[in-house]
N, C-alpha and C. Protein backbone atom coordinates (compact mmCIF):
# COMPACT_ATOMS: atom_id res chain seq x y z
N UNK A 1 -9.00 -4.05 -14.39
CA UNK A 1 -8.41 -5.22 -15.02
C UNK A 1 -8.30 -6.33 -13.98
N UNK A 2 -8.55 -7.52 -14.65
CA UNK A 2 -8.15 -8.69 -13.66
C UNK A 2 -7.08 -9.58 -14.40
N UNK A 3 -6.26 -10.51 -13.26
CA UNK A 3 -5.59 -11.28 -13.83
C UNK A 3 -5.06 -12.37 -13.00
N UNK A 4 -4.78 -13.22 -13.40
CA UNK A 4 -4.73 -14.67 -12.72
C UNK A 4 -3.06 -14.70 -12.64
N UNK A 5 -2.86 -14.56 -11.55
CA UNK A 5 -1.37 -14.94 -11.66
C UNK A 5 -0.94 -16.19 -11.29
N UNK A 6 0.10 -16.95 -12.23
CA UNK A 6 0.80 -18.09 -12.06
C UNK A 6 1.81 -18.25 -11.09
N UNK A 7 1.48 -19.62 -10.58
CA UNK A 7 2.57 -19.87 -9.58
C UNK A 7 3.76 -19.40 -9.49
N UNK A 8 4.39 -19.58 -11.02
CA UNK A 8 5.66 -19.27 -11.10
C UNK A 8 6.16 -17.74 -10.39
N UNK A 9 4.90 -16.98 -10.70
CA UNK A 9 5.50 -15.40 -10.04
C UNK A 9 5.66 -15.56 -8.76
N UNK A 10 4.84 -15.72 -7.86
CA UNK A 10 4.63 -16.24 -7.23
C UNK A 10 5.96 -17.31 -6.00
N UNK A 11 6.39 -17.83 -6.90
CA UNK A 11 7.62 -18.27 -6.02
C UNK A 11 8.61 -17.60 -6.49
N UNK A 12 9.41 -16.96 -7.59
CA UNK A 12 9.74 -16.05 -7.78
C UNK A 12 10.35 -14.84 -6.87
N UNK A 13 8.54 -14.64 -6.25
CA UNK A 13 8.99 -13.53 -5.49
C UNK A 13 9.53 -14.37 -3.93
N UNK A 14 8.32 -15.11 -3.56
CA UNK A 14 9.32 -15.77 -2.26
C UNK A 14 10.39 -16.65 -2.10
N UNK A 15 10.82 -16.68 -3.05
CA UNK A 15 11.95 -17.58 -3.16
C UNK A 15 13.26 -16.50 -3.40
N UNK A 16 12.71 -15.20 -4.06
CA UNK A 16 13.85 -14.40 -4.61
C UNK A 16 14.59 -15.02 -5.82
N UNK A 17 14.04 -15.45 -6.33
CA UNK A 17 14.43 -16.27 -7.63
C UNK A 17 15.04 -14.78 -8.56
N UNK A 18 16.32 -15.38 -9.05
CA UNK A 18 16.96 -14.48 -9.94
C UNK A 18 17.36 -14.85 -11.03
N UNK A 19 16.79 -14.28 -12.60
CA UNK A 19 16.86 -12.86 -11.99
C UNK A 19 15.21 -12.33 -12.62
N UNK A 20 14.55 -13.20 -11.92
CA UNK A 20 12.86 -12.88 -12.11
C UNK A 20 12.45 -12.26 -11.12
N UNK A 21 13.08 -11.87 -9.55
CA UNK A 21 12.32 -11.51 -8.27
C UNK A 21 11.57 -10.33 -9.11
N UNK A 22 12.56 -9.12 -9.55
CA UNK A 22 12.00 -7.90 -9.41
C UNK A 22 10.88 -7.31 -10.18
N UNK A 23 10.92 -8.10 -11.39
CA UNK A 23 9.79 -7.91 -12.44
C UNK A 23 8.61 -9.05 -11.70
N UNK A 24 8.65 -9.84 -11.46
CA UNK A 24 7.66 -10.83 -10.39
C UNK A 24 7.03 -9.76 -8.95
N UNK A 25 7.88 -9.51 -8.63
CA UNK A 25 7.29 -8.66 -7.15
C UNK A 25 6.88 -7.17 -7.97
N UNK A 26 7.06 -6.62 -9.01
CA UNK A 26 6.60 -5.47 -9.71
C UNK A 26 4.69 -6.24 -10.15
N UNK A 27 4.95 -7.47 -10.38
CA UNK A 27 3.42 -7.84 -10.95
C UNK A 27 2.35 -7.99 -9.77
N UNK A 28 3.06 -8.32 -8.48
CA UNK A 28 2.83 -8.95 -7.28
C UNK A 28 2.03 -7.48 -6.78
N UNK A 29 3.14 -6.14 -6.76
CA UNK A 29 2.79 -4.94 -6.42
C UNK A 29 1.09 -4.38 -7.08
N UNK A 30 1.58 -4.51 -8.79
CA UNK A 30 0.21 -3.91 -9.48
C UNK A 30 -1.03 -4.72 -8.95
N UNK A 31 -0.49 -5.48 -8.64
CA UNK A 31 -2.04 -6.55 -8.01
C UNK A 31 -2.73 -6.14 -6.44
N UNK A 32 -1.74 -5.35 -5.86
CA UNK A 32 -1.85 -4.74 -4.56
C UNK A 32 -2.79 -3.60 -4.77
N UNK A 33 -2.26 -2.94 -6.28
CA UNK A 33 -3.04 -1.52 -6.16
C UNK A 33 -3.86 -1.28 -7.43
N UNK A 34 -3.27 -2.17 -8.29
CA UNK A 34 -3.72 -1.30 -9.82
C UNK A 34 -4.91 -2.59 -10.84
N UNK A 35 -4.65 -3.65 -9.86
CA UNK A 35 -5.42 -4.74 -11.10
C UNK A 35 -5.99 -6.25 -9.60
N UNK A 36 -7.17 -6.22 -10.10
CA UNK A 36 -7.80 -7.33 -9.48
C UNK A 36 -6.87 -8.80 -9.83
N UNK A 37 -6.27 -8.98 -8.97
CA UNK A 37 -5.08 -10.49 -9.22
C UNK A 37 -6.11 -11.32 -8.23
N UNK A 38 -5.80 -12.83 -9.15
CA UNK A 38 -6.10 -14.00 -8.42
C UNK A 38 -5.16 -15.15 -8.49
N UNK A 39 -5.03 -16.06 -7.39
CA UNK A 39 -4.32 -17.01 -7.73
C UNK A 39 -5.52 -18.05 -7.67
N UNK A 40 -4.98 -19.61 -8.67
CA UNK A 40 -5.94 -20.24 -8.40
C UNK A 40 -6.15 -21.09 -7.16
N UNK A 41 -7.40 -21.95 -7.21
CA UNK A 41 -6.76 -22.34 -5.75
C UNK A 41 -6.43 -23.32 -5.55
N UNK A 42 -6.29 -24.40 -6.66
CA UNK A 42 -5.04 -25.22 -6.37
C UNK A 42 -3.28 -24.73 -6.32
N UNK A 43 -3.12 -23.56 -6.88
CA UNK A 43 -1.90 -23.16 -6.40
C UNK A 43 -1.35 -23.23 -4.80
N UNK A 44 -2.32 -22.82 -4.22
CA UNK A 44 -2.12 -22.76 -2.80
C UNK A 44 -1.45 -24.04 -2.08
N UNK A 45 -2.21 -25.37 -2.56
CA UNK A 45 -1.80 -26.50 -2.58
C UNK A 45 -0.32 -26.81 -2.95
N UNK A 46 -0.23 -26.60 -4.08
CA UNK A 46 1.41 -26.83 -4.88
C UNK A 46 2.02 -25.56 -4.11
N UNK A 47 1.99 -24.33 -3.71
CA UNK A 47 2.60 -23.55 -3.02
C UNK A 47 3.54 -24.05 -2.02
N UNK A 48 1.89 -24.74 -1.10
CA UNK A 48 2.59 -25.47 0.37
C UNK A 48 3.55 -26.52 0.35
N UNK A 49 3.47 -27.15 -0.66
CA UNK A 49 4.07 -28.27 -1.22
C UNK A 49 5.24 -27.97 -1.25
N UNK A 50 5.83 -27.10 -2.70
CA UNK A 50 7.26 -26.68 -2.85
C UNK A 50 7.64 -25.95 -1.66
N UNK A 51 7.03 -25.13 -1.21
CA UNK A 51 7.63 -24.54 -0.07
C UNK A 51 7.88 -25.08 0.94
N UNK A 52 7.47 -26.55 1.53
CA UNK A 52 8.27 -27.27 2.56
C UNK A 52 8.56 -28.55 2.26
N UNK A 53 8.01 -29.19 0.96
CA UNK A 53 8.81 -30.46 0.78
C UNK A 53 10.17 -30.18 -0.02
N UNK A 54 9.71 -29.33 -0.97
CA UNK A 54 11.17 -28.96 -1.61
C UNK A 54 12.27 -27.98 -1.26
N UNK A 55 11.64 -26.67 -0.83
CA UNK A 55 12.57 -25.52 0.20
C UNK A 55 12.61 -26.17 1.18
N UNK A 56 11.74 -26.84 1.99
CA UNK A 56 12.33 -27.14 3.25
C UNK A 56 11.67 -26.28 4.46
N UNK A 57 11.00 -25.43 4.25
CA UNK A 57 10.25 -24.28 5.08
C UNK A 57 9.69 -24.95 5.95
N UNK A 58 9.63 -24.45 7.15
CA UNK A 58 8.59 -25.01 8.49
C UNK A 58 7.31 -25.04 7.98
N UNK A 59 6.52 -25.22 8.51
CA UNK A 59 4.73 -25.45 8.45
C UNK A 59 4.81 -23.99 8.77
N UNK A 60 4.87 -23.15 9.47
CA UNK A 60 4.37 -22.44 9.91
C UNK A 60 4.81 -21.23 8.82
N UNK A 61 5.77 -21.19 8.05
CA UNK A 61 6.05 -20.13 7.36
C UNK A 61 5.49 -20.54 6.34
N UNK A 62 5.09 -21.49 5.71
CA UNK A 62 4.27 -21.85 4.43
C UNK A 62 2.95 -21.50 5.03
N UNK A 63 2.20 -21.44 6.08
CA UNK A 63 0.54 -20.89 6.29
C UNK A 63 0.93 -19.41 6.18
N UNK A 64 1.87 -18.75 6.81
CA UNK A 64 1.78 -17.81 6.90
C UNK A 64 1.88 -17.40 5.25
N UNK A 65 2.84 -17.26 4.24
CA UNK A 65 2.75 -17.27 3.14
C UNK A 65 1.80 -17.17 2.41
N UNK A 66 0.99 -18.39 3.08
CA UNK A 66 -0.32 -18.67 2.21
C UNK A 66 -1.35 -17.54 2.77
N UNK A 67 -1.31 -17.46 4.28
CA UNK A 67 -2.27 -16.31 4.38
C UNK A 67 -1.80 -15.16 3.93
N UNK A 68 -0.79 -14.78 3.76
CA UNK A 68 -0.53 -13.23 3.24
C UNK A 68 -1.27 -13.39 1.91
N UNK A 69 -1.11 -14.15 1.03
CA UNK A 69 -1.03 -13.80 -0.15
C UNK A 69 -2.65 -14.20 -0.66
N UNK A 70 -3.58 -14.77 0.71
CA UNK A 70 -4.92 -15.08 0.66
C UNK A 70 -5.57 -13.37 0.96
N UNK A 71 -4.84 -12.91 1.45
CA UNK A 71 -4.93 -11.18 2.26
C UNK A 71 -5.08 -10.34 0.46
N UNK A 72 -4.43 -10.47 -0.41
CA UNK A 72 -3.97 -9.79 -1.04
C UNK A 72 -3.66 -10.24 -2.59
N UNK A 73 -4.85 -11.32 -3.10
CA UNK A 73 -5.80 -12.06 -4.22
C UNK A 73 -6.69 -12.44 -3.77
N UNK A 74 -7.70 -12.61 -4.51
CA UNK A 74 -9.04 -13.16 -4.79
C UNK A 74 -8.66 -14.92 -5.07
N UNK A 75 -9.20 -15.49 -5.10
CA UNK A 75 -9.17 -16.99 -5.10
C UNK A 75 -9.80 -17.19 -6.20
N UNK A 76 -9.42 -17.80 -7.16
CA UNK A 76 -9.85 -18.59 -8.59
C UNK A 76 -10.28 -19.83 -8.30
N UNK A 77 -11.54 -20.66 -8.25
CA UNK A 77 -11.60 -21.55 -8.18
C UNK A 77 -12.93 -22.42 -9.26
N UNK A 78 -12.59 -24.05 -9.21
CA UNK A 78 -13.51 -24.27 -9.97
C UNK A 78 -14.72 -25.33 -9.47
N UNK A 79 -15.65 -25.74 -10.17
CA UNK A 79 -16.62 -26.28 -9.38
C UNK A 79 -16.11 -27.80 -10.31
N UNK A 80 -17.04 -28.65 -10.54
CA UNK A 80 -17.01 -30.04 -11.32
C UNK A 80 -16.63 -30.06 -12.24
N UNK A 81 -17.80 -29.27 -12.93
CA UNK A 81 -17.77 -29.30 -14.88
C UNK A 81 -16.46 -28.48 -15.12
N UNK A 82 -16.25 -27.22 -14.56
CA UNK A 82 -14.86 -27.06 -14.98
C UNK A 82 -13.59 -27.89 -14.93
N UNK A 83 -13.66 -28.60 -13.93
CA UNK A 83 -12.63 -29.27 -13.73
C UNK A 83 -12.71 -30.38 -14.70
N UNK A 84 -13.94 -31.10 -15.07
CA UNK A 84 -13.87 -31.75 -15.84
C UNK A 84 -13.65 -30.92 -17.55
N UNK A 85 -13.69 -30.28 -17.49
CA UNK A 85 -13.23 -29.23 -19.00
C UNK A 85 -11.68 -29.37 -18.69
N UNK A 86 -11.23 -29.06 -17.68
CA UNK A 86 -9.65 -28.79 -17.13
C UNK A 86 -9.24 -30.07 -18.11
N UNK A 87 -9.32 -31.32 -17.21
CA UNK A 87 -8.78 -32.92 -17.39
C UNK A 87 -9.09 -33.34 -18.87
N UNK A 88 -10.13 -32.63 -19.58
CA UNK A 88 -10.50 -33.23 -20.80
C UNK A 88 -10.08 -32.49 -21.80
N UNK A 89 -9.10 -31.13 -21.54
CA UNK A 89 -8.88 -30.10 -22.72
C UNK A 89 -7.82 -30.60 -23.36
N UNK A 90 -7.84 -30.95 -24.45
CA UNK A 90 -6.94 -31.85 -25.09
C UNK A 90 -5.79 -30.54 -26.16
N UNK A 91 -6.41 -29.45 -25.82
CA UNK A 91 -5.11 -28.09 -25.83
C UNK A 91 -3.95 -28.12 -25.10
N UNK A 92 -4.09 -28.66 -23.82
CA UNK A 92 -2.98 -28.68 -22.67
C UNK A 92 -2.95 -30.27 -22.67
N UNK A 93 -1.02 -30.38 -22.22
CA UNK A 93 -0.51 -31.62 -22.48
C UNK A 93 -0.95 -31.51 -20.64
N UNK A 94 -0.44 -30.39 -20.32
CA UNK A 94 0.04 -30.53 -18.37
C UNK A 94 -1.20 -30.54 -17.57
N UNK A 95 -2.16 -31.01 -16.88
CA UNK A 95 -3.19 -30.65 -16.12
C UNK A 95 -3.13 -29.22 -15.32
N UNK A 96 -1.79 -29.21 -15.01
CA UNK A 96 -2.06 -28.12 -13.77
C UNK A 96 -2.18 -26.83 -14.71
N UNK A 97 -1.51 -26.76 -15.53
CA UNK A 97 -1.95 -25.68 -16.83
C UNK A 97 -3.23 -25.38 -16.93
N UNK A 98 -3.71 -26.66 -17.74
CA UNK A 98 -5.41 -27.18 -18.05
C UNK A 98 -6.41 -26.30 -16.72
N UNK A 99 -5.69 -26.34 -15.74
CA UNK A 99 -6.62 -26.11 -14.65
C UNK A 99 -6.46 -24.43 -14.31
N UNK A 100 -5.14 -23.82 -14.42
CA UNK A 100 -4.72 -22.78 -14.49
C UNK A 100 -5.66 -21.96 -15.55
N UNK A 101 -5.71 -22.51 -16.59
CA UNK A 101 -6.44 -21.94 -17.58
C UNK A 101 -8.12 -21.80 -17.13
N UNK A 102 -8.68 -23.11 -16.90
CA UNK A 102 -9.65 -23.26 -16.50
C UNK A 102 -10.29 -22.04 -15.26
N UNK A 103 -9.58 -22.00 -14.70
CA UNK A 103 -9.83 -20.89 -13.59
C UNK A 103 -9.61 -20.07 -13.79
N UNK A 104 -8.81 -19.19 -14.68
CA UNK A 104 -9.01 -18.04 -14.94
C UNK A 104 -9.99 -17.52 -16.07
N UNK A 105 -10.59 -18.41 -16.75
CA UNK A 105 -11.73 -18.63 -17.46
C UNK A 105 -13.13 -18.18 -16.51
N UNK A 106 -13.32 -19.22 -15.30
CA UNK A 106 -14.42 -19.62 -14.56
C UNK A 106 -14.51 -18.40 -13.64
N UNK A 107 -13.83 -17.16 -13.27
CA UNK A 107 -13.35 -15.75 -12.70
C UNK A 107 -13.19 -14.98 -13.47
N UNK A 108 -13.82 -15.16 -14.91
CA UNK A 108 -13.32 -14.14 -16.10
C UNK A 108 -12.64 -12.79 -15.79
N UNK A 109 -11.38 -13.07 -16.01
CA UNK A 109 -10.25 -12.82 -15.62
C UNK A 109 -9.84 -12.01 -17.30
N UNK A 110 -8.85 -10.74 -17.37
CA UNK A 110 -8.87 -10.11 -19.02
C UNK A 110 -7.34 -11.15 -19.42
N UNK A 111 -7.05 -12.08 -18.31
CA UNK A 111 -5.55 -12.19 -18.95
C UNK A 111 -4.88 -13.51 -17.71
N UNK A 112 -3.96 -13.95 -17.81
CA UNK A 112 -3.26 -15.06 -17.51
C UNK A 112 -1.39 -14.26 -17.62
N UNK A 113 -1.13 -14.41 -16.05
CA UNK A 113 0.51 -13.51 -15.88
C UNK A 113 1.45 -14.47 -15.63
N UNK A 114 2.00 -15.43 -16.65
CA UNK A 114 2.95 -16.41 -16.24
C UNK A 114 4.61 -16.52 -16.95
N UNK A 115 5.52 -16.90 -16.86
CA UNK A 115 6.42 -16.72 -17.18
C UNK A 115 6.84 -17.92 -18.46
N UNK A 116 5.77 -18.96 -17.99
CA UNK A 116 5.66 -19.94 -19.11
C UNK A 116 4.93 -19.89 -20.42
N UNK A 117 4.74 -18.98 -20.81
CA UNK A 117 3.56 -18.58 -21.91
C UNK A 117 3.53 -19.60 -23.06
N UNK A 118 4.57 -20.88 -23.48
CA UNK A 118 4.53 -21.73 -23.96
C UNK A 118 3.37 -22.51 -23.41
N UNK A 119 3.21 -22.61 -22.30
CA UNK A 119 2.21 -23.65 -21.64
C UNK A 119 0.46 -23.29 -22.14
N UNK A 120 0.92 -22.05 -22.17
CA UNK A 120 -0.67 -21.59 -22.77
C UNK A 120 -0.98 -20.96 -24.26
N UNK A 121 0.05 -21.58 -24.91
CA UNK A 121 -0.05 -21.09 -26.37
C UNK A 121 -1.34 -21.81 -26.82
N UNK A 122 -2.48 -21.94 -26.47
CA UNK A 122 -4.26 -22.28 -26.65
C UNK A 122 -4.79 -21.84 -25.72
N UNK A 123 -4.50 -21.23 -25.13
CA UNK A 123 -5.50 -20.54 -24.24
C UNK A 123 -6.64 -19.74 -24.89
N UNK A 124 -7.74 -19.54 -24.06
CA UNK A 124 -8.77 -18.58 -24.82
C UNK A 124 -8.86 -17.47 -24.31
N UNK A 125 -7.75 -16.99 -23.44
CA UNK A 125 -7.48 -15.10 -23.28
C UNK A 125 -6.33 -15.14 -23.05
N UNK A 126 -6.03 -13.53 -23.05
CA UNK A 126 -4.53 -13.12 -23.05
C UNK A 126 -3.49 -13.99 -21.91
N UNK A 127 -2.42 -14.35 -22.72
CA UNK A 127 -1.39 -14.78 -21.43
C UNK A 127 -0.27 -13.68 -21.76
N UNK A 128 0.01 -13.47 -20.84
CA UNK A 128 1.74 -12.31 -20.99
C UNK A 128 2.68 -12.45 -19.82
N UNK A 129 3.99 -12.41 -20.40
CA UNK A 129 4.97 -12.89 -19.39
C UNK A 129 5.24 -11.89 -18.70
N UNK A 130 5.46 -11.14 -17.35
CA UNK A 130 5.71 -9.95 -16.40
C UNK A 130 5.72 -9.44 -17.16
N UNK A 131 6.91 -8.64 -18.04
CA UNK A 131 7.14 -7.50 -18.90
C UNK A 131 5.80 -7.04 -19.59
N UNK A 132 5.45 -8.00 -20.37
CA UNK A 132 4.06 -7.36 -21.26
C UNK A 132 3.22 -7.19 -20.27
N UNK A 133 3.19 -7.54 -19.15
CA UNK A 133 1.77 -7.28 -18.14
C UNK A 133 1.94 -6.13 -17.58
N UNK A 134 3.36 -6.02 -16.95
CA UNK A 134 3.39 -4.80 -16.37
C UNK A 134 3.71 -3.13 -17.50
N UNK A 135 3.97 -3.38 -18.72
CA UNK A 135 4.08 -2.49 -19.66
C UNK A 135 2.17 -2.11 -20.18
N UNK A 136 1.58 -3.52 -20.47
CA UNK A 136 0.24 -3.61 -20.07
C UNK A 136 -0.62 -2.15 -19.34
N UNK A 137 -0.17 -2.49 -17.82
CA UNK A 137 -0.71 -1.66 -16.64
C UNK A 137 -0.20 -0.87 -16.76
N UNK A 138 0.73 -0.13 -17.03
CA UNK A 138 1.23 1.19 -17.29
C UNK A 138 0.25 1.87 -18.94
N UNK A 139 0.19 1.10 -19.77
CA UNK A 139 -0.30 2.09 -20.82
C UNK A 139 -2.17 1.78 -19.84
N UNK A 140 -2.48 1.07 -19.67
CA UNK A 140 -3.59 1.06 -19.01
C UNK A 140 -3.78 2.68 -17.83
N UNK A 141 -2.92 2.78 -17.11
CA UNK A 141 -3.17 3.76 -16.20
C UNK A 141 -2.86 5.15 -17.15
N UNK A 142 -2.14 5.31 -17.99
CA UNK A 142 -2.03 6.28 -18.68
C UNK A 142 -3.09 6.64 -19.74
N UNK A 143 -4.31 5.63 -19.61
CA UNK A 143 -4.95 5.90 -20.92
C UNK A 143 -4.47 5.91 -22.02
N UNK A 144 -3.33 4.97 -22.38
CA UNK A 144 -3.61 5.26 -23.79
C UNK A 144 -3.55 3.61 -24.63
């Protein structure tokens, strides 16, 4: 299985955001062992961003961040025409959505792991918020 995980988990887990850390770092985990995870790669961008214009984090703990979590996903990314599909999908009000979507499209990806699942109510594959993903990967490893 693959799956594109959204920012939101994502800070979640480094932020310790409550009370999403533990089901967030449970999705963070299956991506370690049980399911091909990607982030896209403008996340990385908005990552660095919130993490030291808005937390406040040194430079140096936002690269590091970013390299761990470059260690341990695949990179979603898009070329032109997607991006121009992104900016022109008149499904999504938000771009960074539009683009979220877009990339996990362009990495055919079985699914989209975000906590906003309003944002992708048009999407053209599965979105599920932690719980259904990680209930997901469990009937997945059990076969049934």
């Amino acid at each position: 299985m693959k799956a594109l995980i959204d920012i939101n988990i994502l800070l979640d887990v480094i932020l310790r955001r409550e009370p999403h850390f533990e089901e967030s770092r449970r999705v963070i985990d299956c991506c370690i062992s049980l399911v091909d995870g990607y982030i896209a790669l403008h996340s990385f961008a908005t990552l660095f961003y919130v993490l030291h214009e808005r937390e406040h984090k040194d430079i140096e703990y936002c690269r590091t961040v970013i390299s761990n979590f470059l260690y341990l996903f695949d990179v979603a990314t898009l070329n032109r025409e997607e991006l121009l599909k992104a900016i022109n999908n008149a499904n999504f009000s938000d771009l960074e959505d539009s683009m979220q979507h877009e990339s996990a499209l362009s990495c055919s990806v079985d699914c989209i792991v975000t906590r906003d699942k309003d944002d992708f109510s048009n999407a053209n594959i599965p979105v599920f918020n932690p719980e259904q993903f990680l209930e997901l990967v469990k009937s997945d490893r059990l076969g049934m």
